[in-house]
PDB file of N, CA and C in Angstrom:
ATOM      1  N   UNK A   1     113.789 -46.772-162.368  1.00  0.00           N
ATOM      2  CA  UNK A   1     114.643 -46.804-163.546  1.00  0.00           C
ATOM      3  C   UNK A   1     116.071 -46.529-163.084  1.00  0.00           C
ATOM      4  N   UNK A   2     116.873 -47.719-163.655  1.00  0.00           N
ATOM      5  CA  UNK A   2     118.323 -47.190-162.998  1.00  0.00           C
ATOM      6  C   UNK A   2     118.818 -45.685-163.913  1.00  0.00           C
ATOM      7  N   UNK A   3     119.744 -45.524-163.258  1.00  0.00           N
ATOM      8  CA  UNK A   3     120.822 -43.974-164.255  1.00  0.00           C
ATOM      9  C   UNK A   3     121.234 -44.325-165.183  1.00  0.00           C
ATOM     10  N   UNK A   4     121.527 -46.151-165.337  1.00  0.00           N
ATOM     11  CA  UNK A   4     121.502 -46.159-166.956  1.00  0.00           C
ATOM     12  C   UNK A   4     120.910 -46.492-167.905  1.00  0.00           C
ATOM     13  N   UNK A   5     119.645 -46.653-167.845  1.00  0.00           N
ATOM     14  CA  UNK A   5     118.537 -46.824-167.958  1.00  0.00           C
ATOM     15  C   UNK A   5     118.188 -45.546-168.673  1.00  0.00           C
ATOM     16  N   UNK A   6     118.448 -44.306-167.744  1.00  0.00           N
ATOM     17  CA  UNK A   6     118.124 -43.262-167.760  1.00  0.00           C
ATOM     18  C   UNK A   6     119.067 -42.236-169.497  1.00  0.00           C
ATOM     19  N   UNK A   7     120.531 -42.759-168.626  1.00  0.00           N
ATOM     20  CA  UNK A   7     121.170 -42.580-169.578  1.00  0.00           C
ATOM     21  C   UNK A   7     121.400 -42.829-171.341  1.00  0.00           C
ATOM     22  N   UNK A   8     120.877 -44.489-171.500  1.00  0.00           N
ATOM     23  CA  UNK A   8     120.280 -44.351-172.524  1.00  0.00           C
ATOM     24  C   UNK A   8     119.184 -44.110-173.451  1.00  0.00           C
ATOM     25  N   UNK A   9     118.695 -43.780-171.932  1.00  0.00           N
ATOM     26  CA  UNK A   9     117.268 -42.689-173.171  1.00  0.00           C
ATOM     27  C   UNK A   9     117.859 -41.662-173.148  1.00  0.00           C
ATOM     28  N   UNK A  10     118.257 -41.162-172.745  1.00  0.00           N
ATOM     29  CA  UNK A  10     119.094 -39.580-173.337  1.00  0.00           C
ATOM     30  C   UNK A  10     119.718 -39.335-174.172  1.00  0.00           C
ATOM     31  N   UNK A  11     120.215 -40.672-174.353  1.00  0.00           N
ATOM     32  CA  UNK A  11     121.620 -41.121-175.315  1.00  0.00           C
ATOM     33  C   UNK A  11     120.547 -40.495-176.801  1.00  0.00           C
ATOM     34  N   UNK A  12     119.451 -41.901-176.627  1.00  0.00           N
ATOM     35  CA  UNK A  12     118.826 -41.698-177.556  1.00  0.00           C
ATOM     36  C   UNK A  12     117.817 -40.704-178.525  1.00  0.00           C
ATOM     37  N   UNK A  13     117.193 -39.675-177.080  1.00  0.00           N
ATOM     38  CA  UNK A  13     116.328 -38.930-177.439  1.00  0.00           C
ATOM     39  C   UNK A  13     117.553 -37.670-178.565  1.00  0.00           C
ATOM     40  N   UNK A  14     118.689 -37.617-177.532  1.00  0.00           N
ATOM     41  CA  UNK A  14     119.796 -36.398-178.787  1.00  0.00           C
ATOM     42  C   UNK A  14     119.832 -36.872-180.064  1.00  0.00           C
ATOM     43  N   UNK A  15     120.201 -38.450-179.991  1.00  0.00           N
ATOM     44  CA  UNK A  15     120.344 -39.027-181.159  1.00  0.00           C
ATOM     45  C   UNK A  15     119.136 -38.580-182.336  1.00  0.00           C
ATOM     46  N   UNK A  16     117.710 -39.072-181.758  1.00  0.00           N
ATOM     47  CA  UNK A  16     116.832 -38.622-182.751  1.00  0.00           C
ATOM     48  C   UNK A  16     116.732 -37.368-182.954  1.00  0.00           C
ATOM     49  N   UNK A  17     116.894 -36.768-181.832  1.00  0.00           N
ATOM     50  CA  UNK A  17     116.547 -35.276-182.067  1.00  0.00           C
ATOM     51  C   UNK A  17     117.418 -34.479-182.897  1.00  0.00           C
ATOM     52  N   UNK A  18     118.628 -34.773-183.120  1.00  0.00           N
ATOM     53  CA  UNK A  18     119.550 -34.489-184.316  1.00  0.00           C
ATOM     54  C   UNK A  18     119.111 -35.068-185.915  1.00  0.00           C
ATOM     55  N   UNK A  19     118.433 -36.048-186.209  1.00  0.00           N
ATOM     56  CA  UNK A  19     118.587 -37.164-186.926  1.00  0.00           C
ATOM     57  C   UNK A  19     117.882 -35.600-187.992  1.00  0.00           C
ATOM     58  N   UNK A  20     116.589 -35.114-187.760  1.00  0.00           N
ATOM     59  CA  UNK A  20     116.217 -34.116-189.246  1.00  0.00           C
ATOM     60  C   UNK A  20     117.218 -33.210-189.563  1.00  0.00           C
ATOM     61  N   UNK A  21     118.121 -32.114-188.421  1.00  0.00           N
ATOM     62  CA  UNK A  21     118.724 -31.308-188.668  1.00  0.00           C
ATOM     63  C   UNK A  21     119.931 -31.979-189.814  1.00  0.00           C
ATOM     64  N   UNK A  22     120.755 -33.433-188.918  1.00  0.00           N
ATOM     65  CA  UNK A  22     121.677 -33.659-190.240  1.00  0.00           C
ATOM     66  C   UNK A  22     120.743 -33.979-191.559  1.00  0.00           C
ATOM     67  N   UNK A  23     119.798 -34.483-191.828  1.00  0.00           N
ATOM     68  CA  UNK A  23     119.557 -34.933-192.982  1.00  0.00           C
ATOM     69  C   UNK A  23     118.762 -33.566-193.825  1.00  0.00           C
ATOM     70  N   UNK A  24     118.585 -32.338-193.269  1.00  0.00           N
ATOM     71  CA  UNK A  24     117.933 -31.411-194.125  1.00  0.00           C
ATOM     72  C   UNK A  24     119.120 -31.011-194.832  1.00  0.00           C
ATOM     73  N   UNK A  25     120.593 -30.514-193.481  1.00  0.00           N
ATOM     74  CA  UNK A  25     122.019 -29.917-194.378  1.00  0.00           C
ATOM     75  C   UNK A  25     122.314 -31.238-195.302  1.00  0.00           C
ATOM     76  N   UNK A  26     122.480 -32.320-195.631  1.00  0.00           N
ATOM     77  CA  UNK A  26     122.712 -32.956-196.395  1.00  0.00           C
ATOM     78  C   UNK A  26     121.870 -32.988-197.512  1.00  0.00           C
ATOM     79  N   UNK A  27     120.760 -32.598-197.491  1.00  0.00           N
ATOM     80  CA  UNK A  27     119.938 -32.162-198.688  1.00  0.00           C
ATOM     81  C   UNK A  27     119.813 -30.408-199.055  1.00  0.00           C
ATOM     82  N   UNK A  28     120.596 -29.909-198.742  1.00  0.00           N
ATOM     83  CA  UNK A  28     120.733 -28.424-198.704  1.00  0.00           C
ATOM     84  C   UNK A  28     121.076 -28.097-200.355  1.00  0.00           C
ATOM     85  N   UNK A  29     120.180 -27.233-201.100  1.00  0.00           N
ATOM     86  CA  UNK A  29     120.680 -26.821-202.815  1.00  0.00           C
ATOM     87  C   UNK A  29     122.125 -26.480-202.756  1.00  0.00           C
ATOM     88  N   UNK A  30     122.330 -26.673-204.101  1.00  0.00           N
ATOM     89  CA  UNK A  30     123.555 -26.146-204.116  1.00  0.00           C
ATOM     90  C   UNK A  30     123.107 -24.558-204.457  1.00  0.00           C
ATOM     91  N   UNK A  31     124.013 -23.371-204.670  1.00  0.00           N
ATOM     92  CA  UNK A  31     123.914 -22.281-204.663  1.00  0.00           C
ATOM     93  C   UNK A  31     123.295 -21.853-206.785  1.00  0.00           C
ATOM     94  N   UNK A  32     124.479 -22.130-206.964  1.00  0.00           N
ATOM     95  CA  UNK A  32     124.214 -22.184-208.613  1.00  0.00           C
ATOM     96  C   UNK A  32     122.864 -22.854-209.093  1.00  0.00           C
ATOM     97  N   UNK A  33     121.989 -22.018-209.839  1.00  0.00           N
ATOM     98  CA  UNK A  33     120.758 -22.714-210.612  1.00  0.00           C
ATOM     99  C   UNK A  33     121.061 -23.852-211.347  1.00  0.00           C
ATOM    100  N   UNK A  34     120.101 -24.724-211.290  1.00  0.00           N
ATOM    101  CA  UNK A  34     120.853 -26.032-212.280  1.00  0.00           C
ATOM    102  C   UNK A  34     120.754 -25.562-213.706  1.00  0.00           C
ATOM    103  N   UNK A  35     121.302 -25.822-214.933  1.00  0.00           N
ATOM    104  CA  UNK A  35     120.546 -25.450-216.357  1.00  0.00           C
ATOM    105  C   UNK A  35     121.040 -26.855-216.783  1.00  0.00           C
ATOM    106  N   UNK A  36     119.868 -27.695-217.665  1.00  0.00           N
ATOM    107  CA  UNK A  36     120.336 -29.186-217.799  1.00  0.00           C
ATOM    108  C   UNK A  36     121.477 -29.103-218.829  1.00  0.00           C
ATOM    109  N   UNK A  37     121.922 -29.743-219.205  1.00  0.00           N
ATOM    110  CA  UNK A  37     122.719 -29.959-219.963  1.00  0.00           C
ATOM    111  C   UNK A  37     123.619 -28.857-220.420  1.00  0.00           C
ATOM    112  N   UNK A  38     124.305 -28.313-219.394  1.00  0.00           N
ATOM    113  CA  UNK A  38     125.261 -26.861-218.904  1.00  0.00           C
ATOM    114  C   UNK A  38     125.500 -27.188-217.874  1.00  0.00           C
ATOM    115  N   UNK A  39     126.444 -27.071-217.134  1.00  0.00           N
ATOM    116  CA  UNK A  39     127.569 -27.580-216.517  1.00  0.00           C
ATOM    117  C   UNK A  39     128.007 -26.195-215.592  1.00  0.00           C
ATOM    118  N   UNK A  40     128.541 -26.169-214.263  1.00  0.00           N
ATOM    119  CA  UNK A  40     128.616 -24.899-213.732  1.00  0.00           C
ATOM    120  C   UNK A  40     130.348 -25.429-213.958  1.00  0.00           C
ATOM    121  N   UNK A  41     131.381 -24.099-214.584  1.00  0.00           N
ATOM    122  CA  UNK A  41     132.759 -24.942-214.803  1.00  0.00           C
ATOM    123  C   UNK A  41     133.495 -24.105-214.293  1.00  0.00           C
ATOM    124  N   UNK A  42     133.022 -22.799-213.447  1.00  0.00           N
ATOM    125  CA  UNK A  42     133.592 -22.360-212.744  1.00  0.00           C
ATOM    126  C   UNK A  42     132.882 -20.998-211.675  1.00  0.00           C
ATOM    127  N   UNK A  43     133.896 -20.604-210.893  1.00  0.00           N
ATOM    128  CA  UNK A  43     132.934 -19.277-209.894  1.00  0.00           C
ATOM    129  C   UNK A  43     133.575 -18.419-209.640  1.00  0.00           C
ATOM    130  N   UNK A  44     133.462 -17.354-209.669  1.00  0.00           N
ATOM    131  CA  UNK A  44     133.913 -16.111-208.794  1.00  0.00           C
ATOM    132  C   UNK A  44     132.924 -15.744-207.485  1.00  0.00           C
ATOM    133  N   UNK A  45     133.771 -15.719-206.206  1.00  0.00           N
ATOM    134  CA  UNK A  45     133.062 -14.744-205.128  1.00  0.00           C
ATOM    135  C   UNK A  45     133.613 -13.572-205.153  1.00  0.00           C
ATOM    136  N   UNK A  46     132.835 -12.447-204.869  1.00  0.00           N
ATOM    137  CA  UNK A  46     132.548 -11.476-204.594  1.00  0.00           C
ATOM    138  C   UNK A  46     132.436 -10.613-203.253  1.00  0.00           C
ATOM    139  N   UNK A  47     132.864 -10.030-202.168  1.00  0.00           N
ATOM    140  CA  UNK A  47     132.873  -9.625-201.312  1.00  0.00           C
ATOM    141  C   UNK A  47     132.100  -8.137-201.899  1.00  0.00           C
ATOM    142  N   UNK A  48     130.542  -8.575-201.661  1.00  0.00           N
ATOM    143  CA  UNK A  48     129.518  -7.421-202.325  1.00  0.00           C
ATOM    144  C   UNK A  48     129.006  -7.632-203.135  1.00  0.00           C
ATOM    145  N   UNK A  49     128.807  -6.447-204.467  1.00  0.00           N
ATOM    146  CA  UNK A  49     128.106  -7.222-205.590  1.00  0.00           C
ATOM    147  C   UNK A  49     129.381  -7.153-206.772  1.00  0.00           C
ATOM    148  N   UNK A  50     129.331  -7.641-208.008  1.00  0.00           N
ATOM    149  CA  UNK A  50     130.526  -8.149-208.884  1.00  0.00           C
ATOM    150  C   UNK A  50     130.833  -6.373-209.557  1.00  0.00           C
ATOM    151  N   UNK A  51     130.096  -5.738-209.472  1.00  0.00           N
ATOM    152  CA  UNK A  51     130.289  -4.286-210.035  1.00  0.00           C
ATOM    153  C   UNK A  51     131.535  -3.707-209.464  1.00  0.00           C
ATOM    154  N   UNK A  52     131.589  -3.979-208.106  1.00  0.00           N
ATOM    155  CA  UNK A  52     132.174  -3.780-207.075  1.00  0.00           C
ATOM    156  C   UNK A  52     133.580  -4.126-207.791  1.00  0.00           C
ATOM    157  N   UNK A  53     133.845  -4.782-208.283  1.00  0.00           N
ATOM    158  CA  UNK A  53     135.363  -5.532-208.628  1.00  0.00           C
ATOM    159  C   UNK A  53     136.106  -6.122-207.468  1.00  0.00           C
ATOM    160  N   UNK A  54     135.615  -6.370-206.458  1.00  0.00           N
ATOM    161  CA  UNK A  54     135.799  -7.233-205.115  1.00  0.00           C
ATOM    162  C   UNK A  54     135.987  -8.701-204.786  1.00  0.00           C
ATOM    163  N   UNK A  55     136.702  -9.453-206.016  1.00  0.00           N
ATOM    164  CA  UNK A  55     137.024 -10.506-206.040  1.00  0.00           C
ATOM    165  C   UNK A  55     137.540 -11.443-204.458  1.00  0.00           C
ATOM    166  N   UNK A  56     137.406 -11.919-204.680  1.00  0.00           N
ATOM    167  CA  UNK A  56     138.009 -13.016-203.382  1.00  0.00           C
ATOM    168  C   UNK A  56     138.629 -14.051-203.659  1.00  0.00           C
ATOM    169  N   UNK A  57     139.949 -14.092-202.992  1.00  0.00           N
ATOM    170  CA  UNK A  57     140.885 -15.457-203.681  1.00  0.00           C
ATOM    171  C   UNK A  57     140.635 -16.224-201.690  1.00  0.00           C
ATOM    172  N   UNK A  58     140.652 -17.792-202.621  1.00  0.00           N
ATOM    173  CA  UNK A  58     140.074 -18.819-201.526  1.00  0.00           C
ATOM    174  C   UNK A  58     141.000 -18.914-200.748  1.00  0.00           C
ATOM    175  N   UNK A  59     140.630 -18.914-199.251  1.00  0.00           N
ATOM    176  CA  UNK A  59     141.303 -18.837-197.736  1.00  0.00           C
ATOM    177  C   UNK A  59     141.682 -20.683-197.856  1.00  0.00           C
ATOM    178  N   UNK A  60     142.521 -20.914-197.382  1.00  0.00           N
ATOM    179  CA  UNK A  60     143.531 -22.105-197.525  1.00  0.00           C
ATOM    180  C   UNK A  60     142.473 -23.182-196.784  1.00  0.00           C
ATOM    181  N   UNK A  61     142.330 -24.595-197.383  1.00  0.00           N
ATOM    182  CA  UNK A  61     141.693 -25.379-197.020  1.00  0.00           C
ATOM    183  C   UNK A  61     141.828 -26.858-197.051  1.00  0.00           C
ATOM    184  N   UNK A  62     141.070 -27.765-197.229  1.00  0.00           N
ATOM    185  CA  UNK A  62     141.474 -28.926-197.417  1.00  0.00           C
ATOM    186  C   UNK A  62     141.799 -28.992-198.950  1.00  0.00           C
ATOM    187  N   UNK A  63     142.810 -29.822-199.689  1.00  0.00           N
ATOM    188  CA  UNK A  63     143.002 -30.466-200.485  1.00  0.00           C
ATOM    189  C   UNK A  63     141.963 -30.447-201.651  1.00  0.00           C
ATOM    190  N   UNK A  64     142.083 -29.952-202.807  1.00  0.00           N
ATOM    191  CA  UNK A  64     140.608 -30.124-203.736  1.00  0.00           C
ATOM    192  C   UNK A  64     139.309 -29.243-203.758  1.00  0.00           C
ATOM    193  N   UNK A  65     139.502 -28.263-202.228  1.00  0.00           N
ATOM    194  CA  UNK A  65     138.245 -27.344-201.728  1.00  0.00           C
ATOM    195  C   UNK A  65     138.786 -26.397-202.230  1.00  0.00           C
ATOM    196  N   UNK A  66     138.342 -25.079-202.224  1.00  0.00           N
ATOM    197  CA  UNK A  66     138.094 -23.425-202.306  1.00  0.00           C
ATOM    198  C   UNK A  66     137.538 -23.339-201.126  1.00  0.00           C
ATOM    199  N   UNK A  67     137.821 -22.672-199.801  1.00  0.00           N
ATOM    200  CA  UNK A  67     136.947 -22.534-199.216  1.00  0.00           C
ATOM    201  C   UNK A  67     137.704 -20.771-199.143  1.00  0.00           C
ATOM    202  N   UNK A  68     136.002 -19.819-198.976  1.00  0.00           N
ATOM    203  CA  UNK A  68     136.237 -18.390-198.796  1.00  0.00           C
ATOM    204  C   UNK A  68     135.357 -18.177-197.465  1.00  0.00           C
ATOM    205  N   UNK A  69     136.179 -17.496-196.874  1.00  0.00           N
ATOM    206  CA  UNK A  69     135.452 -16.931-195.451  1.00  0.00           C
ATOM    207  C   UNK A  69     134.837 -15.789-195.694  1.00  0.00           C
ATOM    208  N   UNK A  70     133.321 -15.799-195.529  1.00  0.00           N
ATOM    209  CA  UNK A  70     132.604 -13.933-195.783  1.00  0.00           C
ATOM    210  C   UNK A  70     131.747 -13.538-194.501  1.00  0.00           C
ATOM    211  N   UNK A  71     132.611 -14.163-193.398  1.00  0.00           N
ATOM    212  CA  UNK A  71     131.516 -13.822-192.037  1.00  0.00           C
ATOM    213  C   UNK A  71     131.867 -12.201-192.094  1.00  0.00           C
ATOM    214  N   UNK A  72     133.230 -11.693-192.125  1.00  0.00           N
ATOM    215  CA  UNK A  72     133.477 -10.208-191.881  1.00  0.00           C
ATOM    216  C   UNK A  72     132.971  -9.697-193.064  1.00  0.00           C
ATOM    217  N   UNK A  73     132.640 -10.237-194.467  1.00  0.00           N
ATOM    218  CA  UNK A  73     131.609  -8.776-195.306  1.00  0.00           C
ATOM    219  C   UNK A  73     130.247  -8.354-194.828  1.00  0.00           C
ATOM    220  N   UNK A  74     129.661  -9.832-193.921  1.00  0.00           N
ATOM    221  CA  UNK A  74     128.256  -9.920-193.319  1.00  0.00           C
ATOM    222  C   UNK A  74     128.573  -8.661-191.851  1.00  0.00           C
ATOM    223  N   UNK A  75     129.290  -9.071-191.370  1.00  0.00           N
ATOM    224  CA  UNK A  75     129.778  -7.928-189.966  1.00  0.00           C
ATOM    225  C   UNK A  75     129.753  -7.013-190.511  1.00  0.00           C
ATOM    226  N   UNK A  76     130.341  -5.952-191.684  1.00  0.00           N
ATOM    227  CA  UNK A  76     130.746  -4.717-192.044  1.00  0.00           C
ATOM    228  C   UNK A  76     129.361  -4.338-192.772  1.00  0.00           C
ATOM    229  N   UNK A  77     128.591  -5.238-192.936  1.00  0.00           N
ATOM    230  CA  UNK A  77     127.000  -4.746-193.453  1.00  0.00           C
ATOM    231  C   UNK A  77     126.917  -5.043-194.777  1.00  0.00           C
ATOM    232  N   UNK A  78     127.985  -5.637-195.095  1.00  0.00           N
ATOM    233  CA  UNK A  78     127.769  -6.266-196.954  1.00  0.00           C
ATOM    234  C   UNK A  78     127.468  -8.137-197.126  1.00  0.00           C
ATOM    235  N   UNK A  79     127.218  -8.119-198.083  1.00  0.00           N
ATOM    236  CA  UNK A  79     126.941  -9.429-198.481  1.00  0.00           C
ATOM    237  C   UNK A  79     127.767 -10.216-199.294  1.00  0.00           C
ATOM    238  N   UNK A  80     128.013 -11.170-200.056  1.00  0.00           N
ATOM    239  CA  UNK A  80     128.496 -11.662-200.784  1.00  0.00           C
ATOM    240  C   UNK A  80     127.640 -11.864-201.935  1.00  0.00           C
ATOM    241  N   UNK A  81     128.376 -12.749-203.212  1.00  0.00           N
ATOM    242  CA  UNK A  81     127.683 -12.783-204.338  1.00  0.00           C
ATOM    243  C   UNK A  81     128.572 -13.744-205.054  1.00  0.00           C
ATOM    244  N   UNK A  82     127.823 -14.525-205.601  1.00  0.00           N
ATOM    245  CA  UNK A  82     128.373 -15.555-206.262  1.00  0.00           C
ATOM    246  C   UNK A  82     127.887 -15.854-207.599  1.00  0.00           C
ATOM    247  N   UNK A  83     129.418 -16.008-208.480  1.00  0.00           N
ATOM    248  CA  UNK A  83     129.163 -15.647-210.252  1.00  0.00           C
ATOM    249  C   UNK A  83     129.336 -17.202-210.470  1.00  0.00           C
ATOM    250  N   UNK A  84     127.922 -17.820-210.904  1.00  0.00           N
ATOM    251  CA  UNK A  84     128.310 -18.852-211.634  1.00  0.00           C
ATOM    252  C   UNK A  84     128.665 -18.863-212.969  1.00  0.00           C
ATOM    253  N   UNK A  85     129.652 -19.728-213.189  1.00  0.00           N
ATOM    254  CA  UNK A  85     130.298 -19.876-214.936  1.00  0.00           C
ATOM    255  C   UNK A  85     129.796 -20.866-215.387  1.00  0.00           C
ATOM    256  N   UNK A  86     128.957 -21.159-216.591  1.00  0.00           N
ATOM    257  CA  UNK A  86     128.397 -22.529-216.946  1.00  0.00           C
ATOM    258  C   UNK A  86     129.538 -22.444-218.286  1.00  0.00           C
ATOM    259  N   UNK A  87     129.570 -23.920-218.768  1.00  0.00           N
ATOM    260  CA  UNK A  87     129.879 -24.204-219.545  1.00  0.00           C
ATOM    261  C   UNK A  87     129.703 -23.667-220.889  1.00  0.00           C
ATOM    262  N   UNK A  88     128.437 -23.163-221.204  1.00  0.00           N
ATOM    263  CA  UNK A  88     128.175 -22.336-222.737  1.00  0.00           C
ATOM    264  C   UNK A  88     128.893 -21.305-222.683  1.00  0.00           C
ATOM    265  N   UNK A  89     129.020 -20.545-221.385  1.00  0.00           N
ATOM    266  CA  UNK A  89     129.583 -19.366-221.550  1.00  0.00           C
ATOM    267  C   UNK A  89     128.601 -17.931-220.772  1.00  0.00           C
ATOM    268  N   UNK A  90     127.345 -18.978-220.706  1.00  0.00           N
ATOM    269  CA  UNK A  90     126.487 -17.887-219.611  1.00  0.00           C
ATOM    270  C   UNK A  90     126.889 -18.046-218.316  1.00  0.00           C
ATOM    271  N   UNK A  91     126.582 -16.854-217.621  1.00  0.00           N
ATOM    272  CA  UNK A  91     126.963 -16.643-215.877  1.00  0.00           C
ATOM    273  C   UNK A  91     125.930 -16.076-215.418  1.00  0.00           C
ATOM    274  N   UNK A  92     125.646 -16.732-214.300  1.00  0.00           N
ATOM    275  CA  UNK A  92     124.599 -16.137-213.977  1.00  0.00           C
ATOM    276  C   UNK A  92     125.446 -15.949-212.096  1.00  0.00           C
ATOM    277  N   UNK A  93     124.651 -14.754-211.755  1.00  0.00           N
ATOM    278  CA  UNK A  93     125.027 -13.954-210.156  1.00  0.00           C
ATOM    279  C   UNK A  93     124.302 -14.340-208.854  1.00  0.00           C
ATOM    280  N   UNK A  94     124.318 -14.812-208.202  1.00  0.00           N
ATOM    281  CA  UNK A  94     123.539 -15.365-206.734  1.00  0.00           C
ATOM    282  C   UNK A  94     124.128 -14.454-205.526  1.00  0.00           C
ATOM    283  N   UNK A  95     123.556 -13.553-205.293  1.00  0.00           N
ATOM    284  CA  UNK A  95     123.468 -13.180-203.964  1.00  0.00           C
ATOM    285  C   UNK A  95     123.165 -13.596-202.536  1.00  0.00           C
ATOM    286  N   UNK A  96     124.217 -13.983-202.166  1.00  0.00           N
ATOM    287  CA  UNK A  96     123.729 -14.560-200.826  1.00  0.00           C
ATOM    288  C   UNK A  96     123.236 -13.227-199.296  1.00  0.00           C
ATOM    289  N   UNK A  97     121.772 -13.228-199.844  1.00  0.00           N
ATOM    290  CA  UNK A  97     121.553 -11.994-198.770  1.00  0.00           C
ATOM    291  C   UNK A  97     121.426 -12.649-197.264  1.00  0.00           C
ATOM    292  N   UNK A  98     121.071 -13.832-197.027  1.00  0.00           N
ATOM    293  CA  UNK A  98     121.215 -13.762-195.580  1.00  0.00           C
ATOM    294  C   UNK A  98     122.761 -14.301-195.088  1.00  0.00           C
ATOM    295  N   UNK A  99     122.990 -13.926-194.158  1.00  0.00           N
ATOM    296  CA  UNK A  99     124.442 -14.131-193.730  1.00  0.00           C
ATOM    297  C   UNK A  99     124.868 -15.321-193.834  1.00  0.00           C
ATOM    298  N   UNK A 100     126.398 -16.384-194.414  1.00  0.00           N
ATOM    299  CA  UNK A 100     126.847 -16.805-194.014  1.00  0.00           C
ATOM    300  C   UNK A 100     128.310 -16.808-193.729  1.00  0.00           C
ATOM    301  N   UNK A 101     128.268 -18.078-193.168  1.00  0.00           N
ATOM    302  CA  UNK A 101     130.326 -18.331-192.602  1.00  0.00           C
ATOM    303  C   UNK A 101     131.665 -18.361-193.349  1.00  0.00           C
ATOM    304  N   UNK A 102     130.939 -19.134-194.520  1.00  0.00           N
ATOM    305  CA  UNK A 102     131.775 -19.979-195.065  1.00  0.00           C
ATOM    306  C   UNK A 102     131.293 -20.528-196.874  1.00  0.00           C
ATOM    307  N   UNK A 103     131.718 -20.601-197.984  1.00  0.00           N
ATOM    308  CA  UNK A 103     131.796 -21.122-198.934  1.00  0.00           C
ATOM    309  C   UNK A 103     133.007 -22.213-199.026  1.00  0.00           C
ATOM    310  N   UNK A 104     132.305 -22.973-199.821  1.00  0.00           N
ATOM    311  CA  UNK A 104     133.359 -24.501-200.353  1.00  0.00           C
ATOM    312  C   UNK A 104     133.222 -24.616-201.526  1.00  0.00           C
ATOM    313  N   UNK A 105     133.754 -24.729-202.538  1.00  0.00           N
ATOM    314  CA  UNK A 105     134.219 -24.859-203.910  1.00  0.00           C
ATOM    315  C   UNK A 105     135.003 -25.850-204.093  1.00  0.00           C
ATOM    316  N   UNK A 106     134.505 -27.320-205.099  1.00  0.00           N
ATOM    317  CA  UNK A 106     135.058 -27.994-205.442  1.00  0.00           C
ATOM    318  C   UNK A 106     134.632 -28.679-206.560  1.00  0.00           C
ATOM    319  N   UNK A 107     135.229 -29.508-206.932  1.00  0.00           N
ATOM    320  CA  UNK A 107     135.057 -30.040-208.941  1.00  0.00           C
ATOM    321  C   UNK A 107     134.842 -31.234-208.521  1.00  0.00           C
ATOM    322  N   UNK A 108     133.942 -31.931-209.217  1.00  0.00           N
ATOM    323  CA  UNK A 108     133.820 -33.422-209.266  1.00  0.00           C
ATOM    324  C   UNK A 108     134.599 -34.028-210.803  1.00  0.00           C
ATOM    325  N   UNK A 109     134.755 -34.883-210.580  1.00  0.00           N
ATOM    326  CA  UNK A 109     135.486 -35.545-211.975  1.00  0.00           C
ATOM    327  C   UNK A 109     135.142 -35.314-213.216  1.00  0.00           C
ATOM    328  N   UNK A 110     133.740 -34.895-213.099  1.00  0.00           N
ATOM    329  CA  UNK A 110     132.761 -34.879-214.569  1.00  0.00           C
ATOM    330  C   UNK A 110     133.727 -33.116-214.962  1.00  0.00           C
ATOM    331  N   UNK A 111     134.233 -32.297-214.340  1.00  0.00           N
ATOM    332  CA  UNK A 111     134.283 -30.929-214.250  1.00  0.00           C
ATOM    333  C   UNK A 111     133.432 -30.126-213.876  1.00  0.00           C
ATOM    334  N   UNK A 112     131.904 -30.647-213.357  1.00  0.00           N
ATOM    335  CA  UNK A 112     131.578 -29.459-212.400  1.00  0.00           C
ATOM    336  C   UNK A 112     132.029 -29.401-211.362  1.00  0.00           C
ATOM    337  N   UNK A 113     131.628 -27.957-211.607  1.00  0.00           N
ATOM    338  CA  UNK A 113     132.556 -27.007-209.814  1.00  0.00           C
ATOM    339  C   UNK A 113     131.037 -26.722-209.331  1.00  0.00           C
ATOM    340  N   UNK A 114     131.071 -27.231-207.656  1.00  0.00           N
ATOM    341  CA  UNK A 114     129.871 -26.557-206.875  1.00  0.00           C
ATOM    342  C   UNK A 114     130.643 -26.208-205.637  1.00  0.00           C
ATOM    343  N   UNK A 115     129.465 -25.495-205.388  1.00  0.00           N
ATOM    344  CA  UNK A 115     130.008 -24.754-204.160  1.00  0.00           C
ATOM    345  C   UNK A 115     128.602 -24.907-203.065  1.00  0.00           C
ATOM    346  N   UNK A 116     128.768 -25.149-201.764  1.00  0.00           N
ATOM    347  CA  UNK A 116     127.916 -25.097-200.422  1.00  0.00           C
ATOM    348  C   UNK A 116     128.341 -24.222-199.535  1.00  0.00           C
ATOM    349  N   UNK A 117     127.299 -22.849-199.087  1.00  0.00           N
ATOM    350  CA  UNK A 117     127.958 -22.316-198.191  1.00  0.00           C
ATOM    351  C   UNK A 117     126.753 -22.229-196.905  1.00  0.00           C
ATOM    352  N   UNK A 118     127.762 -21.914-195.753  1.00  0.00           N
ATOM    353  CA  UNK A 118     127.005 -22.413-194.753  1.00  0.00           C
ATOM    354  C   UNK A 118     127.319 -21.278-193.468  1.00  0.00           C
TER     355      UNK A 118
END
């Protein structure tokens, strides 16, 4: 077998071997519970839990995003928490207990706001 021969099976085996990981994060929930016909129309994060009064204003990002950084509440031994706002006027609280990096917050045209954090 020549080396490139070789080379494109290598090429290929990464290729597949990536192919589930992207397609599970592209099917990843969003954070907020769905409720049908209620609308999530807005969020507060939380650095902890919302009792706390520990608001978080969004770290500068692309164009249209919210993005909040909570790797350092996960370092200091706290968590984050995320207040969904639906449209009726109920909110409901999501705790994100296992660690992540990063939240993204953004509106689609209809006016929901979702958020993916990762």
């Amino acid at each position: 077998m020549s080396s490139h021969d070789m080379l494109k099976r290598l090429l290929l085996a990464a290729l597949l071997g990536s192919l589930p990981l992207t397609a599970a994060c592209a099917q990843s929930p969003g954070i907020c519970p769905a409720k049908p016909g209620d609308m999530v129309r807005s969020l507060d994060v939380f650095d902890g839990k919302p009792e706390d009064g520990a608001y978080l204003v969004p770290d500068q990002g692309p164009k249209g995003v919210d993005t909040f950084l909570l790797g350092n509440a996960y370092n200091e031994g706290r968590t984050a928490t995320i207040r969904c706002k639906y449209a009726s006027g109920a909110a409901t609280d999501v705790e994100l207990k296992n660690k992540v990096e990063r939240c993204e917050a953004s509106r689609k045209k209809s006016g929901e706001v979702t958020i993916r954090c990762r």
